[in-house]
Protein backbone atom coordinates (compact mmCIF):
# COMPACT_ATOMS: atom_id res chain seq x y z
CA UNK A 1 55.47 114.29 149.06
CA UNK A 2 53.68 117.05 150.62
CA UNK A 3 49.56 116.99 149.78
CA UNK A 4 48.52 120.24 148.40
CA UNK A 5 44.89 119.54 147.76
CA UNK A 6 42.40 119.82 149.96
CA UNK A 7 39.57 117.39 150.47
CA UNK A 8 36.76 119.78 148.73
CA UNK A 9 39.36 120.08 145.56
CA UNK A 10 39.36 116.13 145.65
CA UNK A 11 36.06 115.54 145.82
CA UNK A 12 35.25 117.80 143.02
CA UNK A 13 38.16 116.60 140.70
CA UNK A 14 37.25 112.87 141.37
CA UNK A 15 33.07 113.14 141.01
CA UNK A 16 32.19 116.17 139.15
CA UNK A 17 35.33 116.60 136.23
CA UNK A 18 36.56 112.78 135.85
CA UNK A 19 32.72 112.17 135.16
CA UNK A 20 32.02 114.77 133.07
CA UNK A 21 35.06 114.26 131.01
CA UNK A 22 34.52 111.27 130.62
CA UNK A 23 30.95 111.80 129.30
CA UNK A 24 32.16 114.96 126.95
CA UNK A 25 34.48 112.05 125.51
CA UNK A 26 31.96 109.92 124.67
CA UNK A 27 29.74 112.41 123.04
CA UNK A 28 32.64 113.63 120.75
CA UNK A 29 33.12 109.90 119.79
CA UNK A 30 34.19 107.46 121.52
CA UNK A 31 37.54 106.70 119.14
CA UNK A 32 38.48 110.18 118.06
CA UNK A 33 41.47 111.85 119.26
CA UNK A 34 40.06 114.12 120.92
CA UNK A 35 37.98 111.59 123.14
CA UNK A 36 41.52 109.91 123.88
CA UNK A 37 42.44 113.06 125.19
CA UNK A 38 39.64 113.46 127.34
CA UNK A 39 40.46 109.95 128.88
CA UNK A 40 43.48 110.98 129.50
CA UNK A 41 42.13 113.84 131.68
CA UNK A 42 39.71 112.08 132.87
CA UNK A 43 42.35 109.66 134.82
CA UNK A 44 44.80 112.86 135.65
CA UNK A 45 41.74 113.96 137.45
CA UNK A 46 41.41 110.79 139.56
CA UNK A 47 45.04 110.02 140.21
CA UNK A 48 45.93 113.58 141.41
CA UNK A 49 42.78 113.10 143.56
CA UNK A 50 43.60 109.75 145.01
CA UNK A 51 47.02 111.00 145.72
CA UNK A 52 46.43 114.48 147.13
CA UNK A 53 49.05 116.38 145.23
CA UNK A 54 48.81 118.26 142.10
CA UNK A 55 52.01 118.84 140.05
CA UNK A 56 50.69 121.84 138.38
CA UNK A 57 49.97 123.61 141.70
CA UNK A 58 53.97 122.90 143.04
CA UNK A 59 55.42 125.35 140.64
CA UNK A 60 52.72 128.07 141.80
CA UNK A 61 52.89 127.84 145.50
CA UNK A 62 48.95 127.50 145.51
CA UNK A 63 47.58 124.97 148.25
CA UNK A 64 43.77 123.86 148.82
CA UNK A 65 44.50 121.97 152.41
CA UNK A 66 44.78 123.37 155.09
CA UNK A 67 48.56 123.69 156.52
CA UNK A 68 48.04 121.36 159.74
CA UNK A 69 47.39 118.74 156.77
CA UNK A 70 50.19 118.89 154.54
CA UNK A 71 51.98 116.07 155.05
CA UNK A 72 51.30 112.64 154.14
């Protein structure tokens, strides 16, 4: 699997969005559906950054690491 984020994109997936996902969930309630949903973000956000590849960028081509550190 090639990595196609860079270490900036992690960082901000991993302590700004999972964070502040999580908190949006728990101000729309902690049980609603929408909070689930949010959750579920929430962990996208940290897996994709704790693996270094993001499926949604594949299809597109678009790459946040530099190319010397594509492979993992």
């Amino acid at each position: 699997m090639t990595c196609n984020m860079g270490r900036t994109d992690r960082w901000i997936r991993a302590l700004l969005v999972a964070p502040l996902l999580v908190i949006l969930a728990i101000v729309v309630g902690p049980s609603g559906v929408l909070a689930y949903v949010l959750y579920a973000l929430a962990v996208v956000m940290v897996a994709t950054a704790a693996v270094g590849f993001c499926p949604l960028y594949a299809p597109f081509k678009i790459r946040t690491t530099p190319r010397e550190h594509a492979s993992v």
